[in-house]
N, C-alpha and C. Protein backbone atom coordinates (compact mmCIF):
# COMPACT_ATOMS: atom_id res chain seq x y z
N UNK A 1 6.81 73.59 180.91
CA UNK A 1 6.26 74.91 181.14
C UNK A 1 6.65 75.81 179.99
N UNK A 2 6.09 76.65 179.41
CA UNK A 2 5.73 77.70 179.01
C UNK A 2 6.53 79.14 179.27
N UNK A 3 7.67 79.54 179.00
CA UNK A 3 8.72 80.35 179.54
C UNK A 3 8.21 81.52 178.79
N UNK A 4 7.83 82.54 179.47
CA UNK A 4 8.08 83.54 178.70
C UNK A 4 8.52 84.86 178.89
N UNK A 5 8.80 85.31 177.49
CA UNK A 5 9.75 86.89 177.82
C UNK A 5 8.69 88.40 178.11
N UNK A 6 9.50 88.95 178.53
CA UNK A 6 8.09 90.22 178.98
C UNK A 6 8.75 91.41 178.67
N UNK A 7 7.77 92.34 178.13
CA UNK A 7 8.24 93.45 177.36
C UNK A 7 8.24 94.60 178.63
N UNK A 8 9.36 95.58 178.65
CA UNK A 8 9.24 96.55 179.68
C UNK A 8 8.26 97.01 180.14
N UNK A 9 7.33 97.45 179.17
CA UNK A 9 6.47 98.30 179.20
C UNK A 9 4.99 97.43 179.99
N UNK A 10 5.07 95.59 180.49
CA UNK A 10 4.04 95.34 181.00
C UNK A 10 4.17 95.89 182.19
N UNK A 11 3.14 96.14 183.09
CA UNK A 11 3.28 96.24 184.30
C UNK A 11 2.81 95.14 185.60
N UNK A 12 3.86 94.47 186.02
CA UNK A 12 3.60 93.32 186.52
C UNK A 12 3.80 94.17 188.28
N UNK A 13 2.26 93.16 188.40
CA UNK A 13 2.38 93.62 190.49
C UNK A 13 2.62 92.28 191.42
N UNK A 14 3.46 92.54 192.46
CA UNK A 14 3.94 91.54 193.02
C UNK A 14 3.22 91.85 194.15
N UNK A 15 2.77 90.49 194.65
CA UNK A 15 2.63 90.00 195.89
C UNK A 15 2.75 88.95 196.78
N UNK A 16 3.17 89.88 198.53
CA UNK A 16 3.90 88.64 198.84
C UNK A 16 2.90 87.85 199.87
N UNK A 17 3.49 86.12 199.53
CA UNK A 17 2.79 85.33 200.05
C UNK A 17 3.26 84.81 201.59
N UNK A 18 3.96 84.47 201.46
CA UNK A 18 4.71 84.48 202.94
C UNK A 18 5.88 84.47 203.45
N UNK A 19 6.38 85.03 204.82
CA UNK A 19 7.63 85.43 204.96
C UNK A 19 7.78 84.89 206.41
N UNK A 20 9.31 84.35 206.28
CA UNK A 20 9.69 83.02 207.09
C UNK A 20 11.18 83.17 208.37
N UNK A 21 10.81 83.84 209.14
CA UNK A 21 11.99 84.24 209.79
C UNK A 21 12.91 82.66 209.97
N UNK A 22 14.35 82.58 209.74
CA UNK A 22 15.14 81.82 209.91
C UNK A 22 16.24 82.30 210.88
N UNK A 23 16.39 81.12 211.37
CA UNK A 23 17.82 81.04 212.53
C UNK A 23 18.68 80.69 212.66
N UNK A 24 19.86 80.92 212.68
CA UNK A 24 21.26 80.34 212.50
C UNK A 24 21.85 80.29 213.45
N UNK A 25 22.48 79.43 214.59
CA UNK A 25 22.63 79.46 215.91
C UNK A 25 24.52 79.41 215.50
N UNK A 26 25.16 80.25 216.39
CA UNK A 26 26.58 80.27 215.77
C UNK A 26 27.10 80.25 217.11
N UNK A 27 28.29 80.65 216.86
CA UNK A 27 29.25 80.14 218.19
C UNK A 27 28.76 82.18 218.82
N UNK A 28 29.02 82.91 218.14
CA UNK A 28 28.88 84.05 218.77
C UNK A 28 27.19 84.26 219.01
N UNK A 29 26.43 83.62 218.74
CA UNK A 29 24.98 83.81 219.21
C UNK A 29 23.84 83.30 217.79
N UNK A 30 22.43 84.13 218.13
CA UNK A 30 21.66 83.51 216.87
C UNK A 30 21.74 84.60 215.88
N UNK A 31 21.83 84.14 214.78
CA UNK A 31 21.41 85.21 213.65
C UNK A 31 20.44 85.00 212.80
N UNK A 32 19.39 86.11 212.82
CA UNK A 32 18.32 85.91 212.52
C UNK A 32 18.36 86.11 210.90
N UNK A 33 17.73 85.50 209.81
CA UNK A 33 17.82 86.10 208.09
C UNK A 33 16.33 85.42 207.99
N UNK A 34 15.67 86.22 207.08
CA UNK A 34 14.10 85.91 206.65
C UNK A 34 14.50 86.20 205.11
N UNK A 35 13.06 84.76 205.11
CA UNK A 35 12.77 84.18 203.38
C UNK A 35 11.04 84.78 203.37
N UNK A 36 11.21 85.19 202.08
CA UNK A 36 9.91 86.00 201.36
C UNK A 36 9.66 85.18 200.24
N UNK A 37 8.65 84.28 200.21
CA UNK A 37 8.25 84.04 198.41
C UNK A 37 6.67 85.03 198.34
N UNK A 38 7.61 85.77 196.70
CA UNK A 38 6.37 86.41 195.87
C UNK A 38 5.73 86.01 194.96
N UNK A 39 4.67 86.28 194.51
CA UNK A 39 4.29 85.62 193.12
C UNK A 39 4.03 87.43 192.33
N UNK A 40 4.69 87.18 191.10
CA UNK A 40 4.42 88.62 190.35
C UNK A 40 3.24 88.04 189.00
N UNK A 41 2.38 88.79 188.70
CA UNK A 41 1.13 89.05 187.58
C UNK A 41 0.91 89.93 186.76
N UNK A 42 0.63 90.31 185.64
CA UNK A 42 0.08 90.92 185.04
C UNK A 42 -1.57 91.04 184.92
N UNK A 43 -2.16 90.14 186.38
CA UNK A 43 -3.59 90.29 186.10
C UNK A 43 -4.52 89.32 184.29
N UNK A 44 -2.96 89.05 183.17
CA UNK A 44 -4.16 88.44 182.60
C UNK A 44 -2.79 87.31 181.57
N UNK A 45 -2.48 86.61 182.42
CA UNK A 45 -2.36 85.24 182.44
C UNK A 45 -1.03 85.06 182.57
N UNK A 46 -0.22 86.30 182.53
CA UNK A 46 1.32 85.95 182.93
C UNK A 46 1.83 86.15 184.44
N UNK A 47 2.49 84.87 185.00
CA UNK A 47 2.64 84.95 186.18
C UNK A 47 3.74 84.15 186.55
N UNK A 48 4.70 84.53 187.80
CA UNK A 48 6.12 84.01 188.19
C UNK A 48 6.37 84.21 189.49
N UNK A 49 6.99 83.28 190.61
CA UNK A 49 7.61 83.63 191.75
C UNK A 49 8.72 82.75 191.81
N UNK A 50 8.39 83.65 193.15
CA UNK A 50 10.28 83.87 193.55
C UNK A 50 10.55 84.04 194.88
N UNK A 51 11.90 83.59 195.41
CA UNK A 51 12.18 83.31 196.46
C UNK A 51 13.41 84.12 197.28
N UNK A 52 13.28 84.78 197.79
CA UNK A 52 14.19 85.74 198.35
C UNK A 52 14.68 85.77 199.23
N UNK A 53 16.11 85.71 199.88
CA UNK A 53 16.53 85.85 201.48
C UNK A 53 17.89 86.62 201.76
N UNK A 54 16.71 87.16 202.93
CA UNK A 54 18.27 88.42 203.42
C UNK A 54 17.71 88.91 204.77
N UNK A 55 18.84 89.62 205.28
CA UNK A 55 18.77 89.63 206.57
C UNK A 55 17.84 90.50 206.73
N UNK A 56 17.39 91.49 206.22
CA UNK A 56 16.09 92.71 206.36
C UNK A 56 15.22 92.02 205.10
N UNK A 57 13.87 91.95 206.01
CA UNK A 57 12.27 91.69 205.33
C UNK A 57 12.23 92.31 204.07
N UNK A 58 12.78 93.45 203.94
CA UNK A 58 12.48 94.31 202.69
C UNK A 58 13.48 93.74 201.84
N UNK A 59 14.64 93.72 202.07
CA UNK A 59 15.56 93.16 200.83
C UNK A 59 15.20 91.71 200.61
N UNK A 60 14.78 91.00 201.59
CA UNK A 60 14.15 89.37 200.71
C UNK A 60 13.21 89.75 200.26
N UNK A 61 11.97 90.66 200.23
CA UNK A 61 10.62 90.74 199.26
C UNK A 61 11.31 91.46 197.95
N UNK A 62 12.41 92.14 197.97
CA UNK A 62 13.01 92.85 196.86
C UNK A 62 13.66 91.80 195.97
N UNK A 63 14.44 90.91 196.72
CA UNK A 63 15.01 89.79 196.14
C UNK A 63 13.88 89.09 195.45
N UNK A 64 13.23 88.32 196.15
CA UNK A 64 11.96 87.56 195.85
C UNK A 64 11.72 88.39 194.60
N UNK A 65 10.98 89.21 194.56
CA UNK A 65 10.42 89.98 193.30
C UNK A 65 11.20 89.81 191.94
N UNK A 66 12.73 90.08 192.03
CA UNK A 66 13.69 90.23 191.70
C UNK A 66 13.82 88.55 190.63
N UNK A 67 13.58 87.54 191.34
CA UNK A 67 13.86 86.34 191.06
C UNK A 67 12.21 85.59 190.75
N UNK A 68 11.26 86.24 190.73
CA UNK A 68 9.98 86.06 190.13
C UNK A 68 9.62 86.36 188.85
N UNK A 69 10.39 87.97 188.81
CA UNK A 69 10.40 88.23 187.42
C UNK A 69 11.20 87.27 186.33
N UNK A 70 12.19 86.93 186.70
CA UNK A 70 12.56 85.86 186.00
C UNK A 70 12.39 84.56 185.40
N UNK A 71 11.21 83.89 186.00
CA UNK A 71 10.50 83.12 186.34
C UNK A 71 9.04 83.09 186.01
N UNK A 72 8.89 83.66 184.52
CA UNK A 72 7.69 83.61 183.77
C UNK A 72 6.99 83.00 183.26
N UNK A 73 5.68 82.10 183.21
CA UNK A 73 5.01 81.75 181.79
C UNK A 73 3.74 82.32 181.95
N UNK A 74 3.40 81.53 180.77
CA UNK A 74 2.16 81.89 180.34
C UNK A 74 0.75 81.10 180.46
N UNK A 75 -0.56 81.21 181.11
CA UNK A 75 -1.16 80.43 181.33
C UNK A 75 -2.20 81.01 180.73
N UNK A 76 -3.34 80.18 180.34
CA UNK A 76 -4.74 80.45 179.35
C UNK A 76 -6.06 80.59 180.51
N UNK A 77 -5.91 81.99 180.38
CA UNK A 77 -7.27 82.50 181.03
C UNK A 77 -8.65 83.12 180.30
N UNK A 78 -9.92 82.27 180.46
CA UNK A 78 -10.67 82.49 178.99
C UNK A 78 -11.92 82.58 179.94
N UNK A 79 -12.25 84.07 179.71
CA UNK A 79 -13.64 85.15 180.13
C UNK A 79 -13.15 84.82 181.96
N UNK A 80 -12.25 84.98 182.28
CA UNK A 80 -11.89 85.08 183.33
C UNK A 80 -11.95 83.88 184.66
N UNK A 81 -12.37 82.65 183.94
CA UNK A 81 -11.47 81.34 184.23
C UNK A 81 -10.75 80.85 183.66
N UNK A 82 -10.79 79.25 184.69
CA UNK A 82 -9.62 78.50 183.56
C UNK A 82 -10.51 77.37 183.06
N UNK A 83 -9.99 76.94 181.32
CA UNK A 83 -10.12 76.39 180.25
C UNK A 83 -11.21 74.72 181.06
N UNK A 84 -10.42 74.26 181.94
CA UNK A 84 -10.49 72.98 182.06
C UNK A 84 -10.41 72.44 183.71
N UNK A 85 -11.08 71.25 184.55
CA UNK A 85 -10.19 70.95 185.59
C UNK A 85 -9.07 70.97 185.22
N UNK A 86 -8.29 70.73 186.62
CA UNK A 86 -6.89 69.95 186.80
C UNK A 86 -6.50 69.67 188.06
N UNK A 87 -5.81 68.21 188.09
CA UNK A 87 -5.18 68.34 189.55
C UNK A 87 -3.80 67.96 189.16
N UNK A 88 -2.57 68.75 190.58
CA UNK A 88 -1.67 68.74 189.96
C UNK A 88 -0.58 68.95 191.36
N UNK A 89 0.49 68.23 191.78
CA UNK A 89 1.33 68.12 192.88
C UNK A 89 2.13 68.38 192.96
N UNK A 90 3.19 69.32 193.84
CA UNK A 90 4.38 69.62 194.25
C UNK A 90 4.90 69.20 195.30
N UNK A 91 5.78 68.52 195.71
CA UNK A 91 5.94 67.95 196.73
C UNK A 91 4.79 67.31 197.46
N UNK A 92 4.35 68.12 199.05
CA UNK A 92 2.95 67.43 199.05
C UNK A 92 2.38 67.76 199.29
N UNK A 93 1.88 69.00 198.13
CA UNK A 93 0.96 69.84 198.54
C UNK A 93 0.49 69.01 197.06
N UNK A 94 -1.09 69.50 197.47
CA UNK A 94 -1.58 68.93 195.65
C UNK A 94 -3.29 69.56 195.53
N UNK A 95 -3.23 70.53 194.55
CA UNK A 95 -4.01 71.14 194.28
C UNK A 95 -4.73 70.73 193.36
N UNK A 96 -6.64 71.20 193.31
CA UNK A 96 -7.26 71.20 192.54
C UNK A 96 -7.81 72.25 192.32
N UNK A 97 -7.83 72.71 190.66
CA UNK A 97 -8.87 73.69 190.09
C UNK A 97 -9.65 73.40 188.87
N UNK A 98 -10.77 74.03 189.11
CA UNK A 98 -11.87 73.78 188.69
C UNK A 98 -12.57 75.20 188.02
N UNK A 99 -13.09 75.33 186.73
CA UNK A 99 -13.66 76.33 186.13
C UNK A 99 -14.87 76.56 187.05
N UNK A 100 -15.56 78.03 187.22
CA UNK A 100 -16.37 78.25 187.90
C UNK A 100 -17.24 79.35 186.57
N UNK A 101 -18.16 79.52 186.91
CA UNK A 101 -19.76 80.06 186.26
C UNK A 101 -18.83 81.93 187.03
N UNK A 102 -19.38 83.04 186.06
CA UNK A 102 -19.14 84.48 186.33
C UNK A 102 -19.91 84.80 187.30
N UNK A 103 -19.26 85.12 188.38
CA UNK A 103 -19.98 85.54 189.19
C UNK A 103 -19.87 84.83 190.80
N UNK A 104 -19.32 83.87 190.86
CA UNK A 104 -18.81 82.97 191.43
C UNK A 104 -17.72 83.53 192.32
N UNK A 105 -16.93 84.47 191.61
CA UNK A 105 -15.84 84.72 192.67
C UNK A 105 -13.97 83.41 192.75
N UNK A 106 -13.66 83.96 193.58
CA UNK A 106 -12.40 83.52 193.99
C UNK A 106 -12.19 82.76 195.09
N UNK A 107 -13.00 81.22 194.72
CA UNK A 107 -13.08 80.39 196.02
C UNK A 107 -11.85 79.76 196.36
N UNK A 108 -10.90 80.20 196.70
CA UNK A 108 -9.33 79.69 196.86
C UNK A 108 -8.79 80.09 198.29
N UNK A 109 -7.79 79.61 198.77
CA UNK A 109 -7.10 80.10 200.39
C UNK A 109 -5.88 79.96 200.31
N UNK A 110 -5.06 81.36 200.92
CA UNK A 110 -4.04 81.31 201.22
C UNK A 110 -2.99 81.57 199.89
N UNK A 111 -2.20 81.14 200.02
CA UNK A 111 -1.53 80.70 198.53
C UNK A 111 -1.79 80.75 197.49
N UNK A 112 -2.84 79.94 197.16
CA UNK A 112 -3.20 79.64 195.82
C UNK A 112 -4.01 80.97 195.50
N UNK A 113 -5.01 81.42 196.88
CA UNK A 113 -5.68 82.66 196.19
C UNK A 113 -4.62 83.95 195.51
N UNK A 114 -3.09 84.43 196.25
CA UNK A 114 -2.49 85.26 195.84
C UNK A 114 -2.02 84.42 194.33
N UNK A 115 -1.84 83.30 194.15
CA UNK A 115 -1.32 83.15 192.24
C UNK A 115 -2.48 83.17 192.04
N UNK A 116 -3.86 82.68 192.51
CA UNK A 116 -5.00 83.01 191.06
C UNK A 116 -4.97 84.50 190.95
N UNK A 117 -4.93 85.43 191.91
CA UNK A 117 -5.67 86.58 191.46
C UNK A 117 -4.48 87.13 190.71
N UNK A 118 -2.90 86.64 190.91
CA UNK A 118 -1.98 87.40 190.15
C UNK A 118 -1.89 87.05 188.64
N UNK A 119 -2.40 86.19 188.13
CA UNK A 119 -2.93 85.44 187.40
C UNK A 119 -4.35 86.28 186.21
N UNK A 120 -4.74 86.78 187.16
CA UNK A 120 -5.92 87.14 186.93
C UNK A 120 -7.36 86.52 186.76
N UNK A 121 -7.36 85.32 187.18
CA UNK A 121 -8.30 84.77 187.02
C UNK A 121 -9.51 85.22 188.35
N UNK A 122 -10.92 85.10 188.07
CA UNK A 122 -11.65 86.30 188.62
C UNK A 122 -12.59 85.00 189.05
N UNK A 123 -13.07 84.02 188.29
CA UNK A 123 -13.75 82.88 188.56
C UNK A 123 -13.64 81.65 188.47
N UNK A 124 -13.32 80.56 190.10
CA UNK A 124 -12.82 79.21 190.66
C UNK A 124 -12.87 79.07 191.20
N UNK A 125 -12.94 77.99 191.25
CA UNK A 125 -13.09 77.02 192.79
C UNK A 125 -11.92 76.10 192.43
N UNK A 126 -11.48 75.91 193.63
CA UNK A 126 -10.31 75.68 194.12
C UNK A 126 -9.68 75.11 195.70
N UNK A 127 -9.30 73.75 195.57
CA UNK A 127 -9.22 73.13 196.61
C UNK A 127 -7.72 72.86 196.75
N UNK A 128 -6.96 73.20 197.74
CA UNK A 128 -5.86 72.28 198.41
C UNK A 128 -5.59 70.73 199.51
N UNK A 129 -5.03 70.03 198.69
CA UNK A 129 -4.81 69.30 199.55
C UNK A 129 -3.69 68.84 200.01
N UNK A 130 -3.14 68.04 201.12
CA UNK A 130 -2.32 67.62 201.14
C UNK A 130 -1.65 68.50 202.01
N UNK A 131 0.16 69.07 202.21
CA UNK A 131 0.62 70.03 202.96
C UNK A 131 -0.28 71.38 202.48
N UNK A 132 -0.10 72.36 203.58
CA UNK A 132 -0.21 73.59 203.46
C UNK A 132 1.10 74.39 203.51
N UNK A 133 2.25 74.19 203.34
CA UNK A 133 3.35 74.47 202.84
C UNK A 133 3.08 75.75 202.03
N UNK A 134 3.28 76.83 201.76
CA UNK A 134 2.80 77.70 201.34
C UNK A 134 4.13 77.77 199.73
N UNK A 135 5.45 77.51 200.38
CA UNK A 135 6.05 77.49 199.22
C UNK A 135 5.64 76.53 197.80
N UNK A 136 5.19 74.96 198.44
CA UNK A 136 4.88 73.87 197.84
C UNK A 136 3.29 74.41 197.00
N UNK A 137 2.27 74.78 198.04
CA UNK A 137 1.38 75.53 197.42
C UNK A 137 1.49 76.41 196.50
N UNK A 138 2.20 77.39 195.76
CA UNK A 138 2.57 78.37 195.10
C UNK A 138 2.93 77.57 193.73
N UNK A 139 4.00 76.56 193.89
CA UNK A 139 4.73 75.88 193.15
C UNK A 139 3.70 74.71 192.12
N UNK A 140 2.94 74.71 193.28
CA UNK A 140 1.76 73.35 192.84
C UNK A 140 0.62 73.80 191.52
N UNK A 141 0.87 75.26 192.05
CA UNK A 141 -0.60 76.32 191.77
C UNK A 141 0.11 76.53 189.80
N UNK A 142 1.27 77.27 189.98
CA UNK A 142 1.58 77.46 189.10
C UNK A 142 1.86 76.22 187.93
N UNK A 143 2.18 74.78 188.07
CA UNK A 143 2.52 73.85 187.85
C UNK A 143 1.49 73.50 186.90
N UNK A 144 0.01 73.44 187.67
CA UNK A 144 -1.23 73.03 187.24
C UNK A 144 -2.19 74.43 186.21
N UNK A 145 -1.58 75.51 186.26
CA UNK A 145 -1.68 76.46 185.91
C UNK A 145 -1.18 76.32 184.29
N UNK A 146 0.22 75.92 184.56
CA UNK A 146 1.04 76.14 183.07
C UNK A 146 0.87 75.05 182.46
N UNK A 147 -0.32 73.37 183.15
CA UNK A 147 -0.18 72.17 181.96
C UNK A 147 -1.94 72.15 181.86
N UNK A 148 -2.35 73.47 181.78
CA UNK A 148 -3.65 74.36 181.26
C UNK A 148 -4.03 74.17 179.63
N UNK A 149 -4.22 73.60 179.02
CA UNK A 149 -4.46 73.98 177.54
C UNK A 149 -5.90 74.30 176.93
N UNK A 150 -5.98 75.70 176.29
CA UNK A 150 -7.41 75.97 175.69
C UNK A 150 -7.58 75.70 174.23
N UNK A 151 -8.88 75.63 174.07
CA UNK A 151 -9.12 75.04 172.26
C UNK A 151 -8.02 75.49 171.47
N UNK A 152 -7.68 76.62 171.52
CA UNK A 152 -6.68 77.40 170.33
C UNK A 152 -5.57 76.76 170.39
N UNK A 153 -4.89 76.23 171.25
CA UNK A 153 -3.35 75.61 171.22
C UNK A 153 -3.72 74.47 170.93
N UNK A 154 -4.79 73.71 171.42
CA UNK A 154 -4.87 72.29 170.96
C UNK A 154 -5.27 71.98 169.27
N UNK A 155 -6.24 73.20 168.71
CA UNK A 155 -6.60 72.98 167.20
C UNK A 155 -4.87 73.39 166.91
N UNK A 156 -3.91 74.43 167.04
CA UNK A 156 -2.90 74.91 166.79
C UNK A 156 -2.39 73.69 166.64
N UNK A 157 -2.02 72.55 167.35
CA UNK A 157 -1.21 71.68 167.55
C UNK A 157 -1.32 70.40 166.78
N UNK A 158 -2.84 70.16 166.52
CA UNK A 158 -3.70 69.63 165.69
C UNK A 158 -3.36 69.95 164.38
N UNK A 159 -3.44 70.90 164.03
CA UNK A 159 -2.75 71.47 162.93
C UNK A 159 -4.62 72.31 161.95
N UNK A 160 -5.41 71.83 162.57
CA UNK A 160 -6.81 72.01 162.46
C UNK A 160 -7.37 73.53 162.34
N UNK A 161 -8.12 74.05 161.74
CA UNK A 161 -8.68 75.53 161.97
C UNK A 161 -9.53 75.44 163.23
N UNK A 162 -9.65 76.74 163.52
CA UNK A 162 -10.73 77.13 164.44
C UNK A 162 -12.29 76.83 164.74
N UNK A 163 -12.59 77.05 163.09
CA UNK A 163 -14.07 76.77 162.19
C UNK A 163 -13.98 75.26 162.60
N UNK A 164 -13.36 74.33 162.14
CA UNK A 164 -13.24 73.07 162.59
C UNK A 164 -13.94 72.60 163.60
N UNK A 165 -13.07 73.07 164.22
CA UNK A 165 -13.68 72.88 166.13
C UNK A 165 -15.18 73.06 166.55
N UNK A 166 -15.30 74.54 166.23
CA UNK A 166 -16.50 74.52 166.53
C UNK A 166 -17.87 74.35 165.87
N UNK A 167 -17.41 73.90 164.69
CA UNK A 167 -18.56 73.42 163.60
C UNK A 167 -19.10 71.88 164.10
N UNK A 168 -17.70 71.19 164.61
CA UNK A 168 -18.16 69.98 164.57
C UNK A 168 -17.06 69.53 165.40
């Protein structure tokens, strides 16, 4: 993956995907603590989550956020899809995405729709399979997200010009 650093001044919006009340059964009774995973975006291709837990909802989405930001790369979003298929697995959740035509929309559920749109990507289709695990989903999304490559990194890597490419 693709790590990257982020300058103060972006403004990244978090949102949360789902939040998981937990139980701890003790000798003096139950105690309740809830887990929040967020995914944070800049809307145009940097994106990170994170996993948060504490005994109040608000301090795990604060946490979460907190530990998303940290948790950056960078993925290639071009006229507002992505570059290429891909399928790609986290545990056992295992996602597919697929470039879609403008206009098309945000054919995704659950999960995966909060990282595409944090993401920014505006047009895909997009299938889950496997668990619906929402953490595994997130993880899967981003996974297949960051082993994304568009013409420019591959002529880059190539060592090739641009003109190259598309001449021939």
């Amino acid at each position: 993956m693709n790590k990257v650093k982020i300058n103060s001044d972006v403004e990244l919006k978090d949102r949360l995907v789902a939040i998981n009340r937990v139980t701890k059964v003790t000798k003096g009774g139950r105690t309740f603590t809830f887990a929040a995973i967020v995914v944070v975006g800049d809307g145009n291709g940097v994106i990170g989550w994170g996993l948060g837990k504490a005994g109040e909802v608000t301090a795990a989405i604060s946490k979460g956020v907190e530990a998303a930001k940290k948790n950056l790369v960078k993925v290639p979003v071009l006229k507002g899809t992505v570059p290429h298929e891909i399928e790609a697995r986290f545990g056992g959740a295992q996602v597919f995405l697929k470039p879609a035509a403008a206009g098309t929309g945000l054919v995704a559920g659950g999960a995966m729709r909060a990282v595409l749109e944090s993401a920014g990507v505006k047009d895909i289709l997009a299938k889950s399979k496997g668990s619906s695990n929402p953490h595994n989903l997130v993880k899967a999304t981003i996974v297949a997200l960051s082993q994304m490559r568009d013409a420019y990194t591959i002529a880059k890597t190539r060592g090739i010009s641009m003109e190259k490419v598309f001449r021939g």
